[in-house]
PDB file of N, CA and C in Angstrom:
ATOM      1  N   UNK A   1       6.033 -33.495 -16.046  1.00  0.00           N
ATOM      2  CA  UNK A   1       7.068 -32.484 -15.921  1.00  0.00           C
ATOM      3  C   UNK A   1       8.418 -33.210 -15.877  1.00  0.00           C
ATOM      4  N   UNK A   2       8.814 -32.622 -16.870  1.00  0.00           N
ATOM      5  CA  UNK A   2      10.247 -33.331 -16.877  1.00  0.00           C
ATOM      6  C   UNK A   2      11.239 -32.939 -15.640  1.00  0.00           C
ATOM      7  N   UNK A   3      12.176 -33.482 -15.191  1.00  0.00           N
ATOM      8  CA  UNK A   3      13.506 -33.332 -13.755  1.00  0.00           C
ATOM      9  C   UNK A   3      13.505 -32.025 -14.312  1.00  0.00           C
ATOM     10  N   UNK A   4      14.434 -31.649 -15.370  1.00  0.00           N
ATOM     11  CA  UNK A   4      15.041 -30.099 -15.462  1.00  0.00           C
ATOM     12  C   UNK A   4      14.231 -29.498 -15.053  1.00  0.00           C
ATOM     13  N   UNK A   5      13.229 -29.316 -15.611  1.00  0.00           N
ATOM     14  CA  UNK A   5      12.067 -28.104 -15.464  1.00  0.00           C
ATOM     15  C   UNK A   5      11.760 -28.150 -14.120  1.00  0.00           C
ATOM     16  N   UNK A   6      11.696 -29.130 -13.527  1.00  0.00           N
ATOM     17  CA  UNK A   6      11.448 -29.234 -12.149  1.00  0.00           C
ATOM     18  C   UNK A   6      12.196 -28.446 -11.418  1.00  0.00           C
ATOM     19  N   UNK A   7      13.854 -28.740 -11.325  1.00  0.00           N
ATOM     20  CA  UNK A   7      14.668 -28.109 -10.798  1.00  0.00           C
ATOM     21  C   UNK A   7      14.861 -26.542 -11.227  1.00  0.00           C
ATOM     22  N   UNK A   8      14.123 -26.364 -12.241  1.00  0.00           N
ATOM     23  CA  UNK A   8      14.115 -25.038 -12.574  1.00  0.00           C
ATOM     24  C   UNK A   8      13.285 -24.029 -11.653  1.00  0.00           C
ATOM     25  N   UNK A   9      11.789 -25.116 -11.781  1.00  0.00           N
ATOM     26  CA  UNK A   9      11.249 -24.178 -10.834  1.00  0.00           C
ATOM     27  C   UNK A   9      11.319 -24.000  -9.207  1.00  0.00           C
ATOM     28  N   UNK A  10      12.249 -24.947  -9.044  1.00  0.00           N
ATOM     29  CA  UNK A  10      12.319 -25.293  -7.395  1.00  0.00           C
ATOM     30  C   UNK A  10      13.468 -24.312  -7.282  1.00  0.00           C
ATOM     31  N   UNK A  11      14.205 -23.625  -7.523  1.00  0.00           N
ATOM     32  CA  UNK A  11      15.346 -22.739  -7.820  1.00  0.00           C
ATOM     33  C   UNK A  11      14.914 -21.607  -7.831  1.00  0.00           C
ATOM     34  N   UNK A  12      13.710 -21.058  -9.440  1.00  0.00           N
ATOM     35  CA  UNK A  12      13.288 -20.100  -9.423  1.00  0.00           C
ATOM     36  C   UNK A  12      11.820 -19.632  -7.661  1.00  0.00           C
ATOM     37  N   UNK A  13      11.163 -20.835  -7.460  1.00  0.00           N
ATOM     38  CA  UNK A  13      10.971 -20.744  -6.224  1.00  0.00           C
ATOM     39  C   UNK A  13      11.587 -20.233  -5.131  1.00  0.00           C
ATOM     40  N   UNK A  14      12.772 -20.774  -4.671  1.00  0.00           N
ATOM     41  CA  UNK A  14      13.451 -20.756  -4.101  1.00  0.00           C
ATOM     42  C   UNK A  14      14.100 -18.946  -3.866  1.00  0.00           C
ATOM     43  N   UNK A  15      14.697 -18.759  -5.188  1.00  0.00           N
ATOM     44  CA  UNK A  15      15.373 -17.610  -4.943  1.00  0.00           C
ATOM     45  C   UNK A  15      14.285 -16.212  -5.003  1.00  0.00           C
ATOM     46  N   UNK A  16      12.745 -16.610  -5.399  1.00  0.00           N
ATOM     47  CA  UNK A  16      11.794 -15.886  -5.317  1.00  0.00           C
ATOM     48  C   UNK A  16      11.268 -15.160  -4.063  1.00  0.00           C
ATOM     49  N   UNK A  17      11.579 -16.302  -3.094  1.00  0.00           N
ATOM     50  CA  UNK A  17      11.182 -16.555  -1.857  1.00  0.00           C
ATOM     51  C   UNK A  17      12.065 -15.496  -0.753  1.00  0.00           C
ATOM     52  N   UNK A  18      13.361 -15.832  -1.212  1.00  0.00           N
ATOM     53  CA  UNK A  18      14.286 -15.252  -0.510  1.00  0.00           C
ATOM     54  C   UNK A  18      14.222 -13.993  -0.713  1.00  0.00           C
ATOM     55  N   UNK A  19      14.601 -13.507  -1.970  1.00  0.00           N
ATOM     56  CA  UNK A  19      14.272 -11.909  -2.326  1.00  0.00           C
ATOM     57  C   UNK A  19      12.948 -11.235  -2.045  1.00  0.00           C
ATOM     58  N   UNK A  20      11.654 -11.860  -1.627  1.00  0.00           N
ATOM     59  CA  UNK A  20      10.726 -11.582  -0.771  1.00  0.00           C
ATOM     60  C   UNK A  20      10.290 -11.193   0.864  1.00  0.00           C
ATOM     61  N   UNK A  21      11.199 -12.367   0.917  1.00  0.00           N
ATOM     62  CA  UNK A  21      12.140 -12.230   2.695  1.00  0.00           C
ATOM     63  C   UNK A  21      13.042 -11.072   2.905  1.00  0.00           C
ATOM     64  N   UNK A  22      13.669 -10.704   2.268  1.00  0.00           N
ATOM     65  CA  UNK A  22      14.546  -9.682   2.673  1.00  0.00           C
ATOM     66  C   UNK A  22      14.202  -8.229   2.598  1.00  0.00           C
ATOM     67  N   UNK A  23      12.991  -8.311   0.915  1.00  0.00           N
ATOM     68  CA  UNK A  23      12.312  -7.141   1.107  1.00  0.00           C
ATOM     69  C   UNK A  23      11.721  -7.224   1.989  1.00  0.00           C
ATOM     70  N   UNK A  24      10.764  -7.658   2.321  1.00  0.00           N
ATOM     71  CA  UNK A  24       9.655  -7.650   3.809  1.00  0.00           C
ATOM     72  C   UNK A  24      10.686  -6.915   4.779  1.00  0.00           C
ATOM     73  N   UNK A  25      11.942  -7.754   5.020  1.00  0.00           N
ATOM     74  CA  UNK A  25      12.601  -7.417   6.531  1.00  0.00           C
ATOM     75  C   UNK A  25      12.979  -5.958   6.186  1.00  0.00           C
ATOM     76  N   UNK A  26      13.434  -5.414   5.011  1.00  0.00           N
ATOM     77  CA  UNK A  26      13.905  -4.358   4.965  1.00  0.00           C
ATOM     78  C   UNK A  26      12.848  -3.038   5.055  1.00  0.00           C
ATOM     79  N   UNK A  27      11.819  -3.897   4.972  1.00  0.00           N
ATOM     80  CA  UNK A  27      10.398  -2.566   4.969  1.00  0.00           C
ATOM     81  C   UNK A  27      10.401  -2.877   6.483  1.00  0.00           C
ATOM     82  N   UNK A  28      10.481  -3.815   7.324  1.00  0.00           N
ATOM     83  CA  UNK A  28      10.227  -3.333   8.653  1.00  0.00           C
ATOM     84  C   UNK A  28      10.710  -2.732   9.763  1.00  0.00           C
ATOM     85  N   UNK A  29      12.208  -2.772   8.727  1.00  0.00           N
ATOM     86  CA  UNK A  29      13.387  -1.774   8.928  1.00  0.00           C
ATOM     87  C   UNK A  29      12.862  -0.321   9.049  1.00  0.00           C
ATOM     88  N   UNK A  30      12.242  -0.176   7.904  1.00  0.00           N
ATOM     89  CA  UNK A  30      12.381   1.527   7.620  1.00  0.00           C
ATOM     90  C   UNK A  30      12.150   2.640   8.527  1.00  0.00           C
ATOM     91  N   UNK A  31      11.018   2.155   9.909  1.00  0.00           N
ATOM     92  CA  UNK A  31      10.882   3.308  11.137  1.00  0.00           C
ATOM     93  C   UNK A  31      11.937   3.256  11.749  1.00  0.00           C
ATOM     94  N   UNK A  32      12.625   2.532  11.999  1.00  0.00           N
ATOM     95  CA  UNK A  32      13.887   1.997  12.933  1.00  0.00           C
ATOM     96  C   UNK A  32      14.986   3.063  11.771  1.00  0.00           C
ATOM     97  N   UNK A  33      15.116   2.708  10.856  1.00  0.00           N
ATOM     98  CA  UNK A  33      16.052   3.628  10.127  1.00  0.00           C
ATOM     99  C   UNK A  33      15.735   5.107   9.519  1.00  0.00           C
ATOM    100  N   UNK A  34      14.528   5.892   9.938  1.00  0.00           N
ATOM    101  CA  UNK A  34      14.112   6.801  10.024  1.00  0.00           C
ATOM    102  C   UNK A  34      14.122   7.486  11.369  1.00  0.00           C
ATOM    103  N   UNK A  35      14.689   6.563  12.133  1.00  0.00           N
ATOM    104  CA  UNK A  35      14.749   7.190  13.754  1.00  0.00           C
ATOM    105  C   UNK A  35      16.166   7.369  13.672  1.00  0.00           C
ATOM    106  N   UNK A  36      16.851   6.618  13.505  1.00  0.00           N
ATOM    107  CA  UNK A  36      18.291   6.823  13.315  1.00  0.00           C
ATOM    108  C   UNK A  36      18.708   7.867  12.410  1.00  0.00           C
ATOM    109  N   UNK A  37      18.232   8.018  11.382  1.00  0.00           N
ATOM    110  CA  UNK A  37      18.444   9.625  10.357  1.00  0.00           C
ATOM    111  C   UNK A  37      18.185  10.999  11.431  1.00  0.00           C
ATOM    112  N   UNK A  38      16.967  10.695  12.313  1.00  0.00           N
ATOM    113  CA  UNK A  38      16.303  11.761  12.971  1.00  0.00           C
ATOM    114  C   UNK A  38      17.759  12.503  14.162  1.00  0.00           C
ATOM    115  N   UNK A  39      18.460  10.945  14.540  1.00  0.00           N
ATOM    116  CA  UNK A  39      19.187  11.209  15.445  1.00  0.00           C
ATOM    117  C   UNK A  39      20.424  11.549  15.201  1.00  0.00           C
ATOM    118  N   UNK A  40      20.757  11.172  13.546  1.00  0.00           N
ATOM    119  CA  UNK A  40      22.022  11.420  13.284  1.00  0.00           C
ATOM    120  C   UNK A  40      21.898  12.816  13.170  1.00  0.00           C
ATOM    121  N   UNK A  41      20.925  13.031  12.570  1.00  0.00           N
ATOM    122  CA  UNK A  41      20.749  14.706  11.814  1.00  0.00           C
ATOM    123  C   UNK A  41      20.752  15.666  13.295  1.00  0.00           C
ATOM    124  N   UNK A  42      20.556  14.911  14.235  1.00  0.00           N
ATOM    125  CA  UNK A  42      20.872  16.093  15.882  1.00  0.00           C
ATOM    126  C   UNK A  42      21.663  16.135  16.039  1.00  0.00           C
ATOM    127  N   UNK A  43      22.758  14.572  15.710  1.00  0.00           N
ATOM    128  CA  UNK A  43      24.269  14.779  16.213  1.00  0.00           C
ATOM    129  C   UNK A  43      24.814  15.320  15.515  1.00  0.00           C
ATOM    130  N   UNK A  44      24.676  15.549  14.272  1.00  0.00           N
ATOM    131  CA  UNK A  44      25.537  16.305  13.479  1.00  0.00           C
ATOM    132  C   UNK A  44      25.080  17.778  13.606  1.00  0.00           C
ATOM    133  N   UNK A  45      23.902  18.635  13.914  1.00  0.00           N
ATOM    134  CA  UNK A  45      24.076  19.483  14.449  1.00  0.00           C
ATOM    135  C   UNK A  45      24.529  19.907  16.109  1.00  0.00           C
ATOM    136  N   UNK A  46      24.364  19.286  17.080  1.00  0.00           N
ATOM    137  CA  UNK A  46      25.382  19.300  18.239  1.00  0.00           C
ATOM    138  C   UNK A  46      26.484  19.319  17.585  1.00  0.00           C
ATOM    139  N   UNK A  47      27.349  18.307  17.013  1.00  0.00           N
ATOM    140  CA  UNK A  47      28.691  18.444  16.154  1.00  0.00           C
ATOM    141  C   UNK A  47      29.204  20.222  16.351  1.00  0.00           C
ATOM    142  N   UNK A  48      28.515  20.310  14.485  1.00  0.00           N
ATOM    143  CA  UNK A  48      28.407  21.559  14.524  1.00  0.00           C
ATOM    144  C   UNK A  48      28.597  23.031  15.502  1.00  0.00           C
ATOM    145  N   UNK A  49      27.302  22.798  16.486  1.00  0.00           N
ATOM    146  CA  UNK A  49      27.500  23.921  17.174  1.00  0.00           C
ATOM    147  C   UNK A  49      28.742  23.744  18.181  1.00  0.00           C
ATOM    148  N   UNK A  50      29.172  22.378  18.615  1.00  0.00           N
ATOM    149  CA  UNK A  50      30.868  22.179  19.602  1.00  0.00           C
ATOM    150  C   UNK A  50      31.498  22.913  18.498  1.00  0.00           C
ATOM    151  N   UNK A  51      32.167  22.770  17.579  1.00  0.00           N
ATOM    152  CA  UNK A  51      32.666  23.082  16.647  1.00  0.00           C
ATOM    153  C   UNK A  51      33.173  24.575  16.644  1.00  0.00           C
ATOM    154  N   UNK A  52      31.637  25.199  16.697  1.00  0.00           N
ATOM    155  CA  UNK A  52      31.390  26.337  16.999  1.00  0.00           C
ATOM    156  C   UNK A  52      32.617  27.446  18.060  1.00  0.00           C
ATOM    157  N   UNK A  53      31.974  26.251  19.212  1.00  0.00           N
ATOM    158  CA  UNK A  53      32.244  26.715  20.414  1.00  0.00           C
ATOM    159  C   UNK A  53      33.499  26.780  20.744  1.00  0.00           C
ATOM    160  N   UNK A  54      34.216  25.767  20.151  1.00  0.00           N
ATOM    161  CA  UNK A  54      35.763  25.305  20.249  1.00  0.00           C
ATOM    162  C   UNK A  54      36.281  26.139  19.248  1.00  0.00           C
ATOM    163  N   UNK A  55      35.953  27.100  18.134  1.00  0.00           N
ATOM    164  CA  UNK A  55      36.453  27.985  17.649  1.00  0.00           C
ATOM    165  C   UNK A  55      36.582  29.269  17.995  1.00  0.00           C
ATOM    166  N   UNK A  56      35.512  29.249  19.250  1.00  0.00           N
ATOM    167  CA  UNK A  56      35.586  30.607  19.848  1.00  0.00           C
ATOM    168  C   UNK A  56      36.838  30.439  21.332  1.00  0.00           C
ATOM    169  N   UNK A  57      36.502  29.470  21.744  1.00  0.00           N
ATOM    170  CA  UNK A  57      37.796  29.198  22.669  1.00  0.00           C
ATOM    171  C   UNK A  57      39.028  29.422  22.560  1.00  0.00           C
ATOM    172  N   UNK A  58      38.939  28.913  21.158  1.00  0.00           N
ATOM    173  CA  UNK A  58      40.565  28.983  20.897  1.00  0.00           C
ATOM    174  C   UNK A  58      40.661  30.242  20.002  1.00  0.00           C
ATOM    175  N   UNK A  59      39.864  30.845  19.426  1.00  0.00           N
ATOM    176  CA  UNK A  59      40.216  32.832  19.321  1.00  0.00           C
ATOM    177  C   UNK A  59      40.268  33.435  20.535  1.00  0.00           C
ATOM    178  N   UNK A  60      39.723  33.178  21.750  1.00  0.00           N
ATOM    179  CA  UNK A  60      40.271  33.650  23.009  1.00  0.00           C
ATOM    180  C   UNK A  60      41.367  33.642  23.455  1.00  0.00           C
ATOM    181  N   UNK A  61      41.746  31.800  23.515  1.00  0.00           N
ATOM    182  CA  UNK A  61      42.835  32.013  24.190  1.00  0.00           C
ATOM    183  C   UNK A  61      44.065  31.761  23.210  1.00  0.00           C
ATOM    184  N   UNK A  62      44.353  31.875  22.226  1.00  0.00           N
ATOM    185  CA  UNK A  62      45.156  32.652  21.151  1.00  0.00           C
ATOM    186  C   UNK A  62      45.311  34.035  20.424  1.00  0.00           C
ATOM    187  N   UNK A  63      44.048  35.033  20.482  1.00  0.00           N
ATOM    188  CA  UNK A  63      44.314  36.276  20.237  1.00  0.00           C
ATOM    189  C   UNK A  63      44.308  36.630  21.486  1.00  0.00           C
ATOM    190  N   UNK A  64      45.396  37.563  21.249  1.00  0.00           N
ATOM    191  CA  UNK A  64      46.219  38.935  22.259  1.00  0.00           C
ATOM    192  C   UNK A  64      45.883  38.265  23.403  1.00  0.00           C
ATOM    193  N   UNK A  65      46.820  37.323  23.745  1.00  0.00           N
ATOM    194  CA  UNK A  65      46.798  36.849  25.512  1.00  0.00           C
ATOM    195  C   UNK A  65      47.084  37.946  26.293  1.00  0.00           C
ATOM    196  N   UNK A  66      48.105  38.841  25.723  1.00  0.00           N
ATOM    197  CA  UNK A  66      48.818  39.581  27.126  1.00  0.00           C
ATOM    198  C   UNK A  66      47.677  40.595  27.672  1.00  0.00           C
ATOM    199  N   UNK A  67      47.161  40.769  26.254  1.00  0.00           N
ATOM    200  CA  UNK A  67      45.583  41.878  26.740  1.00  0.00           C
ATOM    201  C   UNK A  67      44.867  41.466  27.207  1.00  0.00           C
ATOM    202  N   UNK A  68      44.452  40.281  27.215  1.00  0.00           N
ATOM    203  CA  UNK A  68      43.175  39.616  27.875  1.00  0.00           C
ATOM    204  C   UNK A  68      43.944  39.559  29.652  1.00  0.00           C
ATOM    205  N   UNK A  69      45.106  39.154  29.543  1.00  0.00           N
ATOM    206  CA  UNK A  69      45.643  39.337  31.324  1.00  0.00           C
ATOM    207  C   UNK A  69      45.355  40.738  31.354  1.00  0.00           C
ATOM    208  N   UNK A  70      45.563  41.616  31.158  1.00  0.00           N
ATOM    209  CA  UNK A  70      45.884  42.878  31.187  1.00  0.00           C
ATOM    210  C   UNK A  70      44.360  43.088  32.000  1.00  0.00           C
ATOM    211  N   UNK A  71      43.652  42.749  31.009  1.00  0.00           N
ATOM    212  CA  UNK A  71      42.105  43.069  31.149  1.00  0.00           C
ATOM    213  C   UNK A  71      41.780  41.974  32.351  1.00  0.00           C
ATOM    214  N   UNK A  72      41.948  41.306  32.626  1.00  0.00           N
ATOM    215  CA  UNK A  72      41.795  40.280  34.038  1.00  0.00           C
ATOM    216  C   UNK A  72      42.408  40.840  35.111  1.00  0.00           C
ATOM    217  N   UNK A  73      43.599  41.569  35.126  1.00  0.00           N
ATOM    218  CA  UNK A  73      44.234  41.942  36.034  1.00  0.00           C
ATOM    219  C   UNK A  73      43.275  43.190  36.443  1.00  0.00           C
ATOM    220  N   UNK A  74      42.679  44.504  35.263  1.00  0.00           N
ATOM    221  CA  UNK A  74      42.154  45.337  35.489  1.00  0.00           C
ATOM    222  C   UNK A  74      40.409  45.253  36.083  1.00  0.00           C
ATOM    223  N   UNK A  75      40.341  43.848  35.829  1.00  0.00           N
ATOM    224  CA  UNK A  75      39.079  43.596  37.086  1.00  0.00           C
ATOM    225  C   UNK A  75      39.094  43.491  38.154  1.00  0.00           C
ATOM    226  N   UNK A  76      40.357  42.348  38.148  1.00  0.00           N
ATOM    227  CA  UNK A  76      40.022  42.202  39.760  1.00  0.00           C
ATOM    228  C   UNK A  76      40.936  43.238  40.793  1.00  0.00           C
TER     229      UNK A  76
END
């Protein structure tokens, strides 16, 4: 075997190896990053429903304030 060829395959070895390594690590990734989807996908519905909630707050206390006293006053 001639040097070149040598270094050819010690290279093609080489970078064979690595791109093997990283797939592996990235497959042992995948439950770990299927738990994290699980959790994003809750926070973004919590998100959502604050969202919600903070739109109803602020139609309260921006439509017709003086009525809503009016109506506080006529409870208590």
């Amino acid at each position: 075997m001639d040097p070149f060829t040598m270094v050819v395959a010690i290279v093609a070895i080489s970078v064979g190896a690595g791109i093997l390594n990283t797939w592996i690590k990235a497959r042992s990734n995948a439950p770990a990053d299927m738990a994290s989807q699980a959790e994003l996908a809750s926070m973004k519905a919590d998100v959502d429903r604050l969202k919600d909630r903070v739109r109803v707050l602020e139609k309260i206390v921006t439509d017709k304030e003086r009525d809503l006293a009016e109506e506080i006053r006529r409870l208590a």
